[in-house]
PDB file of N, CA and C in Angstrom:
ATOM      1  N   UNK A   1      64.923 126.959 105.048  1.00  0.00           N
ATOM      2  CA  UNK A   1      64.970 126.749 106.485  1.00  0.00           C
ATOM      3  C   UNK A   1      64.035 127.743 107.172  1.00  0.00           C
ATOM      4  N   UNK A   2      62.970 127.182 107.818  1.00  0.00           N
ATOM      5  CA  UNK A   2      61.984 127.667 108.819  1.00  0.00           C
ATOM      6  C   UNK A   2      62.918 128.581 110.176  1.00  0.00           C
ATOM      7  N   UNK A   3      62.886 129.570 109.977  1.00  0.00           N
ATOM      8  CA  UNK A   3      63.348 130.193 111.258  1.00  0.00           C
ATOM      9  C   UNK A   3      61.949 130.220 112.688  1.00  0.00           C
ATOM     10  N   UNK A   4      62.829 129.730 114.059  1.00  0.00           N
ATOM     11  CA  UNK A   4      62.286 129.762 114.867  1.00  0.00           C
ATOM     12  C   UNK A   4      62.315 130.890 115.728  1.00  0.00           C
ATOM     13  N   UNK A   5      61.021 131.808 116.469  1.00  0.00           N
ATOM     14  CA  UNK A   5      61.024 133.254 116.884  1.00  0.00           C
ATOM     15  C   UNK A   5      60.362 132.634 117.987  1.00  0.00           C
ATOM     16  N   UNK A   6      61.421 133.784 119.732  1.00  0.00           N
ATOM     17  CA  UNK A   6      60.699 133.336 121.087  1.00  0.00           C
ATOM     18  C   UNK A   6      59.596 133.793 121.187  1.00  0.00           C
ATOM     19  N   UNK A   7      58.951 133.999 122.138  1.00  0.00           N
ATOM     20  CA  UNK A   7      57.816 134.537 122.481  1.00  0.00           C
ATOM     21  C   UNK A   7      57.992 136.187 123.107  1.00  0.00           C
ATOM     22  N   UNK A   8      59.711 136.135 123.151  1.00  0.00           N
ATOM     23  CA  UNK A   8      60.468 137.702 123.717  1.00  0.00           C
ATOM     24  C   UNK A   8      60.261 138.374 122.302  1.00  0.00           C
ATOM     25  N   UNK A   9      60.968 137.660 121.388  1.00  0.00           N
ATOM     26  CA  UNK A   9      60.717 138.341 119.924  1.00  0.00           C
ATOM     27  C   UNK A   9      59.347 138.680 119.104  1.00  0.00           C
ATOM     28  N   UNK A  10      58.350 137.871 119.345  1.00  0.00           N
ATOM     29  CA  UNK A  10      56.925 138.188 119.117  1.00  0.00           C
ATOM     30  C   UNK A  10      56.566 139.206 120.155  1.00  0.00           C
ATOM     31  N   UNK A  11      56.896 139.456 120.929  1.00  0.00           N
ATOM     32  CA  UNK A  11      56.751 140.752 121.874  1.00  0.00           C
ATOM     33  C   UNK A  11      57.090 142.171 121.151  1.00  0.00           C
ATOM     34  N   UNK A  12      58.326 141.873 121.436  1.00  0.00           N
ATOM     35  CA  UNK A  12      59.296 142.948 120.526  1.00  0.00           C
ATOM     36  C   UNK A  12      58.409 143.473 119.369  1.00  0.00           C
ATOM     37  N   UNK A  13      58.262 142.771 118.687  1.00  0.00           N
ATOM     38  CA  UNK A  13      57.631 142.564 117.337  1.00  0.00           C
ATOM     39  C   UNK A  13      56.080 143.432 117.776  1.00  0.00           C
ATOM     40  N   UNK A  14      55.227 142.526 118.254  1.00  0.00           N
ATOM     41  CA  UNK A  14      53.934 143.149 119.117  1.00  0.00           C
ATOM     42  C   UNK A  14      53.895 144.901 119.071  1.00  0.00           C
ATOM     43  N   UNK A  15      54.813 145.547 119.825  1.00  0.00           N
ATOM     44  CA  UNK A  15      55.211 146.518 120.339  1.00  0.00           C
ATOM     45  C   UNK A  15      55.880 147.486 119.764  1.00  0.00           C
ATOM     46  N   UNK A  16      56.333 146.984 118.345  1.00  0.00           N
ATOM     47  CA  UNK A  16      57.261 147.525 117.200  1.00  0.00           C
ATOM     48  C   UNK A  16      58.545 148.066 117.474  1.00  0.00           C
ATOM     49  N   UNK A  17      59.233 147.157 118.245  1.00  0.00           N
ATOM     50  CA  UNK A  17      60.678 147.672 119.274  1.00  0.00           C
ATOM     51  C   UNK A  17      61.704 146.399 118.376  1.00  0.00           C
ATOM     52  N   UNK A  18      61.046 145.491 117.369  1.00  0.00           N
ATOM     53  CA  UNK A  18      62.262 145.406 116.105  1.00  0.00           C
ATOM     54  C   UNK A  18      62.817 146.191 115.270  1.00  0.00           C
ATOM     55  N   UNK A  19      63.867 145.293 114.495  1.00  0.00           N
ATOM     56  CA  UNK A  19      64.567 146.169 113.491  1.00  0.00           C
ATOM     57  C   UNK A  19      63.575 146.159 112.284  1.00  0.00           C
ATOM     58  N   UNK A  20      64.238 146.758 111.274  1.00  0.00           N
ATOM     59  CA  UNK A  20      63.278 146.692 110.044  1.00  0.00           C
ATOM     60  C   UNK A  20      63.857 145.232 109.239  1.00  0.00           C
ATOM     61  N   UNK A  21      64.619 144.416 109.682  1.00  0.00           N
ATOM     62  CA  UNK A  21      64.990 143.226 109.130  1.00  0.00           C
ATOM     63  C   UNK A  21      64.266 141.785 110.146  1.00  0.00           C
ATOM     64  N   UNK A  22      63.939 142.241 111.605  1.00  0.00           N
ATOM     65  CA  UNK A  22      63.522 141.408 111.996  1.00  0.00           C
ATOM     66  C   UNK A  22      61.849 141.700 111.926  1.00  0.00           C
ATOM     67  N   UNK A  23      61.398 142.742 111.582  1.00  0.00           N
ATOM     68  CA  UNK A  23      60.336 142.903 111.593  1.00  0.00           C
ATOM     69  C   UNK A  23      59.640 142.625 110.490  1.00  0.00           C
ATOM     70  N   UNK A  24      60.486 142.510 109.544  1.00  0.00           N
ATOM     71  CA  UNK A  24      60.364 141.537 107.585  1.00  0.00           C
ATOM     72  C   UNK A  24      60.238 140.285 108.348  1.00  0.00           C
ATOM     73  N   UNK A  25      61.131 139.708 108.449  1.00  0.00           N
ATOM     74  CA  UNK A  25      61.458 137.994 108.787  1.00  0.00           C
ATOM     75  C   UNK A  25      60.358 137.423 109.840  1.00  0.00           C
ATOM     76  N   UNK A  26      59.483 138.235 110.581  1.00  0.00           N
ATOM     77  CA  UNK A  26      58.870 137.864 111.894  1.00  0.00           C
ATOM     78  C   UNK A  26      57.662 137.832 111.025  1.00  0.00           C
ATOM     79  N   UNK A  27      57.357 139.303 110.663  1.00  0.00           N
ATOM     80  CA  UNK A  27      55.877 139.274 109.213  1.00  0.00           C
ATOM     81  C   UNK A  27      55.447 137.907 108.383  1.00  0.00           C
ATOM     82  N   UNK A  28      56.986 137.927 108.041  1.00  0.00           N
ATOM     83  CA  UNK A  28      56.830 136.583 106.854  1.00  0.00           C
ATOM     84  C   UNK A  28      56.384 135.399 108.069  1.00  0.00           C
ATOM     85  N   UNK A  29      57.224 135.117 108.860  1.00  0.00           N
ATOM     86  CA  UNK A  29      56.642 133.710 109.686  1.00  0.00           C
ATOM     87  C   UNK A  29      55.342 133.385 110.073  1.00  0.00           C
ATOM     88  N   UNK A  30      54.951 134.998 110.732  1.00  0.00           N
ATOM     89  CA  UNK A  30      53.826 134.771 111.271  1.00  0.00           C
ATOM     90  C   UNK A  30      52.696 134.457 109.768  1.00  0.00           C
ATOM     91  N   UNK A  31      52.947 134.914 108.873  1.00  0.00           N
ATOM     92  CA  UNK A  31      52.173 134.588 108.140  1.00  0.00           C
ATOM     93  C   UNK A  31      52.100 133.368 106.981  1.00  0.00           C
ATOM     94  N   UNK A  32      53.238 132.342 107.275  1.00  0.00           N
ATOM     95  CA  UNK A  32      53.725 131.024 106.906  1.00  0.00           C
ATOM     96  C   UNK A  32      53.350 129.953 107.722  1.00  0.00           C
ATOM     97  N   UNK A  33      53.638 130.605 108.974  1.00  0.00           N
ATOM     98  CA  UNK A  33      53.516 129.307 109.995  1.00  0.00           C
ATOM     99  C   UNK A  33      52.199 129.874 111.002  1.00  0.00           C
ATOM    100  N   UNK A  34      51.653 128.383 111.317  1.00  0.00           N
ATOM    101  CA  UNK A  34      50.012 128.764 111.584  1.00  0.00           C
ATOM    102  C   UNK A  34      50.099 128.873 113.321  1.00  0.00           C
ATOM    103  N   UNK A  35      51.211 127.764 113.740  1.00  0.00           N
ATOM    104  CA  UNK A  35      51.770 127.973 115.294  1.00  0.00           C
ATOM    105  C   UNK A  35      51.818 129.207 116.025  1.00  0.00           C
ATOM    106  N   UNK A  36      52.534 130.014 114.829  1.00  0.00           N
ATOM    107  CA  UNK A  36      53.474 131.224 115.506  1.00  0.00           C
ATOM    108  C   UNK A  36      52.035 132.270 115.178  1.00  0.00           C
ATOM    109  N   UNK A  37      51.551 132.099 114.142  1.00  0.00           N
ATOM    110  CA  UNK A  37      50.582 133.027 113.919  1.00  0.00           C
ATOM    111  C   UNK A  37      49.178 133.043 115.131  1.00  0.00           C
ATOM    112  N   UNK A  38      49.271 131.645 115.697  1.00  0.00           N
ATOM    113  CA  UNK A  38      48.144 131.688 117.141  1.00  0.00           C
ATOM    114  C   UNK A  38      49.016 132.225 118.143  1.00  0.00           C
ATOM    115  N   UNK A  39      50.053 131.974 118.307  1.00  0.00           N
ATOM    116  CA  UNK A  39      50.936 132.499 119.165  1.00  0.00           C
ATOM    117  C   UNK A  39      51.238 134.049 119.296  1.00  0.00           C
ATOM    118  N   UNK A  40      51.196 134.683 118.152  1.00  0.00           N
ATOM    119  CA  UNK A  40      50.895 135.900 117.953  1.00  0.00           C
ATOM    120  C   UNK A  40      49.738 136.907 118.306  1.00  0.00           C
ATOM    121  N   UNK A  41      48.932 135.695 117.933  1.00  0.00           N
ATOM    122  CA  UNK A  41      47.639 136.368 117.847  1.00  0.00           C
ATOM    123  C   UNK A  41      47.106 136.119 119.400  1.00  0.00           C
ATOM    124  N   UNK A  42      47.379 135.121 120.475  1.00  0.00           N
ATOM    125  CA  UNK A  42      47.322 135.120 121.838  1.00  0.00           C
ATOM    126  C   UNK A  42      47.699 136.495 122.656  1.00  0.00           C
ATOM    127  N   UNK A  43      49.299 136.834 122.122  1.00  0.00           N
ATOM    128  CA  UNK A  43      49.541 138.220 122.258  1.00  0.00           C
ATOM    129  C   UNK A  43      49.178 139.268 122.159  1.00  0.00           C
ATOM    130  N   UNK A  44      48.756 139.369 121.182  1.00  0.00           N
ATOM    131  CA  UNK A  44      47.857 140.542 120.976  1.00  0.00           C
ATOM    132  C   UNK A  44      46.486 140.657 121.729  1.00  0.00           C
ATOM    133  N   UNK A  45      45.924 139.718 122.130  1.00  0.00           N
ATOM    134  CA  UNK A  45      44.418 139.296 122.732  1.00  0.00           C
ATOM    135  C   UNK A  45      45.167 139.938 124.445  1.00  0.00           C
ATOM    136  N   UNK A  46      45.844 139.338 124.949  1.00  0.00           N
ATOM    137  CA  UNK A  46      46.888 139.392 126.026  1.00  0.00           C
ATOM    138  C   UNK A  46      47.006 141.363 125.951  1.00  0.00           C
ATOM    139  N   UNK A  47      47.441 141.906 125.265  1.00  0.00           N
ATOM    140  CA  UNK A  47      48.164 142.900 125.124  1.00  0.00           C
ATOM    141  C   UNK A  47      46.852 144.079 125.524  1.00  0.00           C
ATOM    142  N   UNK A  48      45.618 143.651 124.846  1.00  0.00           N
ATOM    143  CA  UNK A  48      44.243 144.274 124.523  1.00  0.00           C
ATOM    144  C   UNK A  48      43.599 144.284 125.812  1.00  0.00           C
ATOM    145  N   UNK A  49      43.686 143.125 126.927  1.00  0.00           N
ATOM    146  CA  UNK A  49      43.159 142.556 128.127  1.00  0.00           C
ATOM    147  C   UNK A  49      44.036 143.763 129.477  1.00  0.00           C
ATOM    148  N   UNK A  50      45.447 143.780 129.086  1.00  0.00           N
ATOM    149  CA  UNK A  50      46.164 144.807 130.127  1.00  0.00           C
ATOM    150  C   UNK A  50      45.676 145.814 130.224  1.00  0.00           C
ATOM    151  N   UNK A  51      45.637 146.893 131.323  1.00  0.00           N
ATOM    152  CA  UNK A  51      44.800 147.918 131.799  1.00  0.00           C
ATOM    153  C   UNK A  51      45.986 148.691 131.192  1.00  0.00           C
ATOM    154  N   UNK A  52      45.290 149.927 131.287  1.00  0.00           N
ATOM    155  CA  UNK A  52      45.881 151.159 130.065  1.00  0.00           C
ATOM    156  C   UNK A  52      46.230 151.458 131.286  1.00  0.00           C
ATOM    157  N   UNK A  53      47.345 152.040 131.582  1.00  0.00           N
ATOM    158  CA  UNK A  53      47.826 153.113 132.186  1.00  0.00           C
ATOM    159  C   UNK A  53      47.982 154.706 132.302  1.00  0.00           C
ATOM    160  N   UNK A  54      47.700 155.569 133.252  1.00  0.00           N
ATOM    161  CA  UNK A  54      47.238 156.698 132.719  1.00  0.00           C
ATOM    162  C   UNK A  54      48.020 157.515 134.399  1.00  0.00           C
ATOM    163  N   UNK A  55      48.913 158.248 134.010  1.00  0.00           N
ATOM    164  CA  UNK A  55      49.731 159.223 134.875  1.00  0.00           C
ATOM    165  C   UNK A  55      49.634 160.738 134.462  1.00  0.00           C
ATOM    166  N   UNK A  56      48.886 160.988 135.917  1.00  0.00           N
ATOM    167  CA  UNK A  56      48.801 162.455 136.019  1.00  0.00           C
ATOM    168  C   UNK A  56      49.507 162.982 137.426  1.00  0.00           C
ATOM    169  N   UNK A  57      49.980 163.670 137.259  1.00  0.00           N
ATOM    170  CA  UNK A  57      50.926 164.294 138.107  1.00  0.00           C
ATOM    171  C   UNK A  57      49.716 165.324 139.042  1.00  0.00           C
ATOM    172  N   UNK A  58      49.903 165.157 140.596  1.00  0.00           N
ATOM    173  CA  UNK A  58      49.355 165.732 141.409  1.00  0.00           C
ATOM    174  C   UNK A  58      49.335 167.173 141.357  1.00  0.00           C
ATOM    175  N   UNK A  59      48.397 168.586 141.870  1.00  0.00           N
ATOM    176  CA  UNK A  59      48.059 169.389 141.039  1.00  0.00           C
ATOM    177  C   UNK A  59      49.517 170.244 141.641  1.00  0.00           C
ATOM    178  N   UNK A  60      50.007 169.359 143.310  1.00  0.00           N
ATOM    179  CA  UNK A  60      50.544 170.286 143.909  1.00  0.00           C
ATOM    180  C   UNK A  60      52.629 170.057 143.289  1.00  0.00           C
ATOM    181  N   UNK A  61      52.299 169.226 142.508  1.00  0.00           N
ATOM    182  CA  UNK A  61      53.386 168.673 141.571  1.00  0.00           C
ATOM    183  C   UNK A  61      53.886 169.522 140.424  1.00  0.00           C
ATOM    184  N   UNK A  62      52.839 169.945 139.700  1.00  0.00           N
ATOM    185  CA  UNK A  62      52.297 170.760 138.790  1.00  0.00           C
ATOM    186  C   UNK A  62      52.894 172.283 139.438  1.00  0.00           C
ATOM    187  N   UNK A  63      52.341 172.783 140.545  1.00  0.00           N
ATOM    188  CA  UNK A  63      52.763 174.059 140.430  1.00  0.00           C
ATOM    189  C   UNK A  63      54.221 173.940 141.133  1.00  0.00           C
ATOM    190  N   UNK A  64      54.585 173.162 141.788  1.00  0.00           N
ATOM    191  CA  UNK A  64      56.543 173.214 142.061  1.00  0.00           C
ATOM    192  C   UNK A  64      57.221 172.908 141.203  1.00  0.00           C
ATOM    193  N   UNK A  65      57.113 172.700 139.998  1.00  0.00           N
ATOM    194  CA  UNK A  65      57.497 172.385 138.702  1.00  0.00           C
ATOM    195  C   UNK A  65      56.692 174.237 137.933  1.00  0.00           C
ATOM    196  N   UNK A  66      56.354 174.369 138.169  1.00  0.00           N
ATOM    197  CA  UNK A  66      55.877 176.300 137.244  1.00  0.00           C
ATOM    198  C   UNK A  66      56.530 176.860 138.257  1.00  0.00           C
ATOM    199  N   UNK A  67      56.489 176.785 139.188  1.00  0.00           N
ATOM    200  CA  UNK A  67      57.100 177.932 140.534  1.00  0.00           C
ATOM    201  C   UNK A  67      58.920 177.822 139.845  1.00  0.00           C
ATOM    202  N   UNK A  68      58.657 176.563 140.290  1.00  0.00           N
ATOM    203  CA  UNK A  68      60.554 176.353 140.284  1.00  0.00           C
ATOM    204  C   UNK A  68      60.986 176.786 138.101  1.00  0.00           C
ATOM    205  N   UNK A  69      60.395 176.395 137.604  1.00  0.00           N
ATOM    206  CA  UNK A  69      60.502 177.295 136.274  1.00  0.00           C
ATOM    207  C   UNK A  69      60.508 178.833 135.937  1.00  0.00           C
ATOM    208  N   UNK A  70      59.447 179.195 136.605  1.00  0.00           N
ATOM    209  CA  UNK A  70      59.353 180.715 136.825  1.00  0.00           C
ATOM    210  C   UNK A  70      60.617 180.980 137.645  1.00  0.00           C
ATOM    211  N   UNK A  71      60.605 180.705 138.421  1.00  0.00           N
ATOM    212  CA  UNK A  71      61.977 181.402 139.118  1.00  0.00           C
ATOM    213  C   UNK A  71      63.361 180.933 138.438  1.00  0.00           C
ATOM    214  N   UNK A  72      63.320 179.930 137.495  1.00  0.00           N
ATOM    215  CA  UNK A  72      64.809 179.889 137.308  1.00  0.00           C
ATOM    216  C   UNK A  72      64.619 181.134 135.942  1.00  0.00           C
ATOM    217  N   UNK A  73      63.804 180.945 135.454  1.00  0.00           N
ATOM    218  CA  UNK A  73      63.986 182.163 134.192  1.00  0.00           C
ATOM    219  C   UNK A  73      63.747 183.756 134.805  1.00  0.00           C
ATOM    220  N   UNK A  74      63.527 183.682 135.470  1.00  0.00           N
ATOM    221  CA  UNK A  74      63.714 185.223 136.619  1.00  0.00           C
ATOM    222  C   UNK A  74      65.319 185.161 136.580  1.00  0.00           C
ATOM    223  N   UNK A  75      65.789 184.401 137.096  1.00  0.00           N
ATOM    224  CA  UNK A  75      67.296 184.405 137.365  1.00  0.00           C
ATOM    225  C   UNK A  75      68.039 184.231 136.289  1.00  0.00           C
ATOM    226  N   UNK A  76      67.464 183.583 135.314  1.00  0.00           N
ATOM    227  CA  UNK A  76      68.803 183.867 134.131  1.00  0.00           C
ATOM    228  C   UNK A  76      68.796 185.616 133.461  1.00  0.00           C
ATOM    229  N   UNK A  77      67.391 185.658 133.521  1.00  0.00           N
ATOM    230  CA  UNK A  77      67.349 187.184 132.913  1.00  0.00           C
ATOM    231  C   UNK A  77      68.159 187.830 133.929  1.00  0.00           C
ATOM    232  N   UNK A  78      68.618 188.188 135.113  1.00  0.00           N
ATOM    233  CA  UNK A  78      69.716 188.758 136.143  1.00  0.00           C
ATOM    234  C   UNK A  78      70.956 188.701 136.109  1.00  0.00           C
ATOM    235  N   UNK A  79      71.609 187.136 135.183  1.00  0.00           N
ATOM    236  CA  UNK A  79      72.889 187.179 134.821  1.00  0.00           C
ATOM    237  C   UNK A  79      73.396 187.759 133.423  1.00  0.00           C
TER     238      UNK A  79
END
């Protein structure tokens, strides 16, 4: 029996956020069935096309986060 996988689970899969039993069983399909394997492979094309995301924290972010660190370890050394 041909097991059928959504397009949520080829995601999953995509992203490596399966188990190590669905990530056997998804391997094997995609590489049995020629459907799921374009379907896969759309995903990945899809996945390659999304803009990378890239978060940097503002500089004035940066130092109220060292200020507020520095001062809490000032204060534990006092208790």
């Amino acid at each position: 029996m041909q097991q059928k996988f959504t397009k949520n689970q080829l995601v999953k899969y995509l992203y490596k956020e399966t188990s190590a039993t669905e990530t056997l069983a998804i391997h094997e399909a995609i590489n049995e069935d020629w459907n799921l394997s374009e379907q896969y492979e759309a995903l990945q094309i899809a996945k390659q096309q999304l803009p990378k995301a890239v978060f940097q924290p503002s500089r004035s972010s940066i130092q109220r986060i060292l200020s507020h660190s520095a001062n809490t370890a000032v204060q534990r050394t006092h208790h």
